[in-house]
C-alpha atoms as a PDB file:
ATOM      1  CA  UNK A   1      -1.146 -10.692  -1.743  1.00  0.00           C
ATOM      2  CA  UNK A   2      -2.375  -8.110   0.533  1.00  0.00           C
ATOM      3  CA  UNK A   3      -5.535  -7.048  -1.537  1.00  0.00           C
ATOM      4  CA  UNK A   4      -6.581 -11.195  -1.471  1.00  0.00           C
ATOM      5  CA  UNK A   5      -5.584 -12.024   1.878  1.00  0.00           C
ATOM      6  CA  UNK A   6      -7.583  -9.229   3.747  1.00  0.00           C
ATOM      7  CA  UNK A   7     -10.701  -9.413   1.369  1.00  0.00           C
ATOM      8  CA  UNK A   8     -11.319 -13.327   2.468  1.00  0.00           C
ATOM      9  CA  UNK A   9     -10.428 -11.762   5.876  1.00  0.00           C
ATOM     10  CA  UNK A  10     -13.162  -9.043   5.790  1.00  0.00           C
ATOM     11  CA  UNK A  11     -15.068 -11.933   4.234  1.00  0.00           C
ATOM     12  CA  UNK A  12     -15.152 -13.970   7.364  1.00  0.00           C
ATOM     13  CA  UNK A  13     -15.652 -10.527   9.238  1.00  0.00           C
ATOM     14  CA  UNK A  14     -11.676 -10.772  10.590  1.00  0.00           C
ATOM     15  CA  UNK A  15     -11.522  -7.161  10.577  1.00  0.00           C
ATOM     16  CA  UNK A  16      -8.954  -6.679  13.041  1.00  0.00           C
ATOM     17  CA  UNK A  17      -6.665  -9.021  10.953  1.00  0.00           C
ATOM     18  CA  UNK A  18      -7.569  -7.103   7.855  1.00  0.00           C
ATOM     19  CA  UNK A  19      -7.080  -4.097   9.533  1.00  0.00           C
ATOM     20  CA  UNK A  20      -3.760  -5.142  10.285  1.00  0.00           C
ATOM     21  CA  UNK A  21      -2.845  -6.477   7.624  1.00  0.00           C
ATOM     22  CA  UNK A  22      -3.818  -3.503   5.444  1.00  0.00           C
ATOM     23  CA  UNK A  23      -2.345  -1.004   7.535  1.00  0.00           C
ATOM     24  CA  UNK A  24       0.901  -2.399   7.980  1.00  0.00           C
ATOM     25  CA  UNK A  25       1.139  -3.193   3.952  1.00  0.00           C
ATOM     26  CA  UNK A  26       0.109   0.656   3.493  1.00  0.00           C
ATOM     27  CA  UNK A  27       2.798   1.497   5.192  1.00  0.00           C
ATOM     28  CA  UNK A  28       5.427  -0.229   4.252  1.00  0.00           C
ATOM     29  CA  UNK A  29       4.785   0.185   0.567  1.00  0.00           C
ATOM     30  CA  UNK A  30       4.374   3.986   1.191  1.00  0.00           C
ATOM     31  CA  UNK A  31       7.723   3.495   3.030  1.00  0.00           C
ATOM     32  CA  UNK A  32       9.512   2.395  -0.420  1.00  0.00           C
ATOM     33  CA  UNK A  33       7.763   5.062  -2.527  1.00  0.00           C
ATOM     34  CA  UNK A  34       5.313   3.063  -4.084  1.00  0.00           C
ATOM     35  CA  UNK A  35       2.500   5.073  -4.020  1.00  0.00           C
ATOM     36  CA  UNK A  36       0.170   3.261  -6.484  1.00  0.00           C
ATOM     37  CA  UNK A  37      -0.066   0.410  -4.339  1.00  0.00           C
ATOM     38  CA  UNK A  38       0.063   1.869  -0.874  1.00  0.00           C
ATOM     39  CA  UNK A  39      -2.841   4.512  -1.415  1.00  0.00           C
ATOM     40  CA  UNK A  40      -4.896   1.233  -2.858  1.00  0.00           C
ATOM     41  CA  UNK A  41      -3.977  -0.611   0.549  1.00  0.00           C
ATOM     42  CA  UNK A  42      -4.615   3.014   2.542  1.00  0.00           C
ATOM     43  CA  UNK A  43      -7.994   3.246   1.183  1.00  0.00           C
ATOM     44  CA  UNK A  44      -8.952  -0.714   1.355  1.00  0.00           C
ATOM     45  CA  UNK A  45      -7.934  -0.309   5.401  1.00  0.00           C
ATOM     46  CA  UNK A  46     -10.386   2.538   5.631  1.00  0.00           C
ATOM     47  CA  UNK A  47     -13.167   0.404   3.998  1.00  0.00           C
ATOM     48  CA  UNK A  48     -12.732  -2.281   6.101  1.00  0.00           C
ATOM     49  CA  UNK A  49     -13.291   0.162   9.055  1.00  0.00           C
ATOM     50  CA  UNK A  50     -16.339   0.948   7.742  1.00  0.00           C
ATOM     51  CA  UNK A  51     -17.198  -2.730   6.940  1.00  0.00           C
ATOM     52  CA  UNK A  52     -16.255  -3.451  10.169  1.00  0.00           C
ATOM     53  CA  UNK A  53     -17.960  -0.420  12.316  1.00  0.00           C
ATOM     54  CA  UNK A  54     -14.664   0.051  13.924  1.00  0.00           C
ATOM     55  CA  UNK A  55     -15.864   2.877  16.403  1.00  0.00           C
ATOM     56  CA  UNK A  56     -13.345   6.204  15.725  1.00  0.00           C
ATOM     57  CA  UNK A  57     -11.117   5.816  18.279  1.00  0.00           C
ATOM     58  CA  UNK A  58      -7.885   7.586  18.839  1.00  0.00           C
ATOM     59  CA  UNK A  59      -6.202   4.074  17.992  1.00  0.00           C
ATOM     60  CA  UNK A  60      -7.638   4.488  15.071  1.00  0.00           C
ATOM     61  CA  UNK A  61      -7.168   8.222  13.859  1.00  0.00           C
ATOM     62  CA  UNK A  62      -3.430   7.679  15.041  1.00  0.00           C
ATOM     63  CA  UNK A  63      -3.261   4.484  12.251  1.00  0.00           C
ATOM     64  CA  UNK A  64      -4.878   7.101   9.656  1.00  0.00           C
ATOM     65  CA  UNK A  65      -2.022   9.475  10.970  1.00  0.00           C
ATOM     66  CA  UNK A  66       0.563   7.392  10.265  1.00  0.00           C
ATOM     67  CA  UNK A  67      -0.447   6.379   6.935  1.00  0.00           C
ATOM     68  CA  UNK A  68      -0.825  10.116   5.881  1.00  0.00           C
ATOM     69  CA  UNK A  69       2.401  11.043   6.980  1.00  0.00           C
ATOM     70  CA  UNK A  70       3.956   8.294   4.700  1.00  0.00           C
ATOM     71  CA  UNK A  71       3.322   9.620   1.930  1.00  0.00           C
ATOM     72  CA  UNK A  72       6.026  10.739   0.224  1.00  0.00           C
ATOM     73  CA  UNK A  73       7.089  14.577  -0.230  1.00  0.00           C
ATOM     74  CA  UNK A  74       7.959  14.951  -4.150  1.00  0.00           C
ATOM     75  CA  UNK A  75      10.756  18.034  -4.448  1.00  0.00           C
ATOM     76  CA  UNK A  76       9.991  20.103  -7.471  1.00  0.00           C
ATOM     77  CA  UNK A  77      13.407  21.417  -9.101  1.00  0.00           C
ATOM     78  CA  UNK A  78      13.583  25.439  -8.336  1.00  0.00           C
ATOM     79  CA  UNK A  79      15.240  26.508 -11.061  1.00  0.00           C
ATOM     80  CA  UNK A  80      15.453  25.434 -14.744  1.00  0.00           C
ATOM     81  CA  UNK A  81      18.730  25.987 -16.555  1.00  0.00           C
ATOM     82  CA  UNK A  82      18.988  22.853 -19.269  1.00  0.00           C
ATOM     83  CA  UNK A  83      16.069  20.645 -21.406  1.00  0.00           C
ATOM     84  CA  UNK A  84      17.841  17.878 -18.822  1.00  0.00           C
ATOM     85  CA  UNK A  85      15.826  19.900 -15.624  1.00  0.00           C
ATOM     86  CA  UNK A  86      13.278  20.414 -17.824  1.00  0.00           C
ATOM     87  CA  UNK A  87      12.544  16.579 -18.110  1.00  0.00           C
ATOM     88  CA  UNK A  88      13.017  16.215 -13.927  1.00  0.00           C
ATOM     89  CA  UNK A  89      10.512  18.800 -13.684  1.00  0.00           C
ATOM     90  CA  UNK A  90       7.887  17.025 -15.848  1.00  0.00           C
ATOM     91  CA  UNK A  91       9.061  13.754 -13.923  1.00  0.00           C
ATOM     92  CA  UNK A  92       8.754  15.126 -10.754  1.00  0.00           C
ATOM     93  CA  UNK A  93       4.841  16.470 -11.433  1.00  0.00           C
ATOM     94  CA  UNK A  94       4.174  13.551 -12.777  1.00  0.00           C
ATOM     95  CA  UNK A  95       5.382  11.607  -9.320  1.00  0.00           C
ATOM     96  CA  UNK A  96       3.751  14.135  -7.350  1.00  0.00           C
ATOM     97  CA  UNK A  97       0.446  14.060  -9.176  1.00  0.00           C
ATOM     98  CA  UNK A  98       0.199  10.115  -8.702  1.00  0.00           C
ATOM     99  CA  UNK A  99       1.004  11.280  -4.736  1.00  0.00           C
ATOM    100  CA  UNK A 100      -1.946  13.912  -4.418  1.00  0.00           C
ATOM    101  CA  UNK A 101      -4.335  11.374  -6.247  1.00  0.00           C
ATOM    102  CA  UNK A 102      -3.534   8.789  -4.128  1.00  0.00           C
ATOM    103  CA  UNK A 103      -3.456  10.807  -0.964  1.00  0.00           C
ATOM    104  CA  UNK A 104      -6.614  12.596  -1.999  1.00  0.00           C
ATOM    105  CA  UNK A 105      -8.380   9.259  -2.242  1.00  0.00           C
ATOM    106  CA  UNK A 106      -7.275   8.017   0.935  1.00  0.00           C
ATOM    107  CA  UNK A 107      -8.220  11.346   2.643  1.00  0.00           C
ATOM    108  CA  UNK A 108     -11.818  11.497   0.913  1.00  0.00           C
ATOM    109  CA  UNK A 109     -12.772   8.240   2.639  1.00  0.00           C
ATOM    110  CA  UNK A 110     -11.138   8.607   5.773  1.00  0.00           C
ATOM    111  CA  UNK A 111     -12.963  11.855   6.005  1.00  0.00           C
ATOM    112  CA  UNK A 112     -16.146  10.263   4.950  1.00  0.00           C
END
């Protein structure tokens, strides 16, 4: 729902509702770990600045802030004892891989 609703916003050049709209959903799926979908939203909110040419305010690099900071910290298992912490650990690189993609991509443009 947010990917449709702010592209026919950024359609009709309704950037500060997409802008809303995308931030707040970035955050609030980032909020319930679901990184996937909030990095997707992170990165849509920086195109529409672009789209927009939303001057770089400090509005704006605080909303950029905030998103980063969301992300979620993935703690890595410091000692293996059992094939049980074995599996966490290959779980938990997995979750954090997924979190440094996502991140990275949302970085990369905001950078840009």
């Amino acid at each position: 729902m947010y990917k449709s609703i702010s592209y026919r916003y950024v359609s009709a050049e309704r950037y500060s509702e997409a802008l809303d709209l995308l931030h707040s959903g970035a955050c609030l799926q980032l909020k319930h770990g679901e990184v996937t979908c909030g990095s997707e939203l992170a990165v849509m909110f920086v195109d529409a600045l672009v789209k927009g040419k939303i001057p770089c305010e400090e509005e704006i690099l605080d909303r950029i802030r905030k998103i980063y900071k969301l992300f979620p910290q993935i703690p890595v298992a410091s000692n293996l004892a059992v094939d049980d912490d074995v599996q966490q650990l290959t779980e938990a690189i997995g979750e954090a891989k997924a979190r440094l993609q996502g991140c990275s991509s949302f970085l990369k443009a905001a950078i840009k």
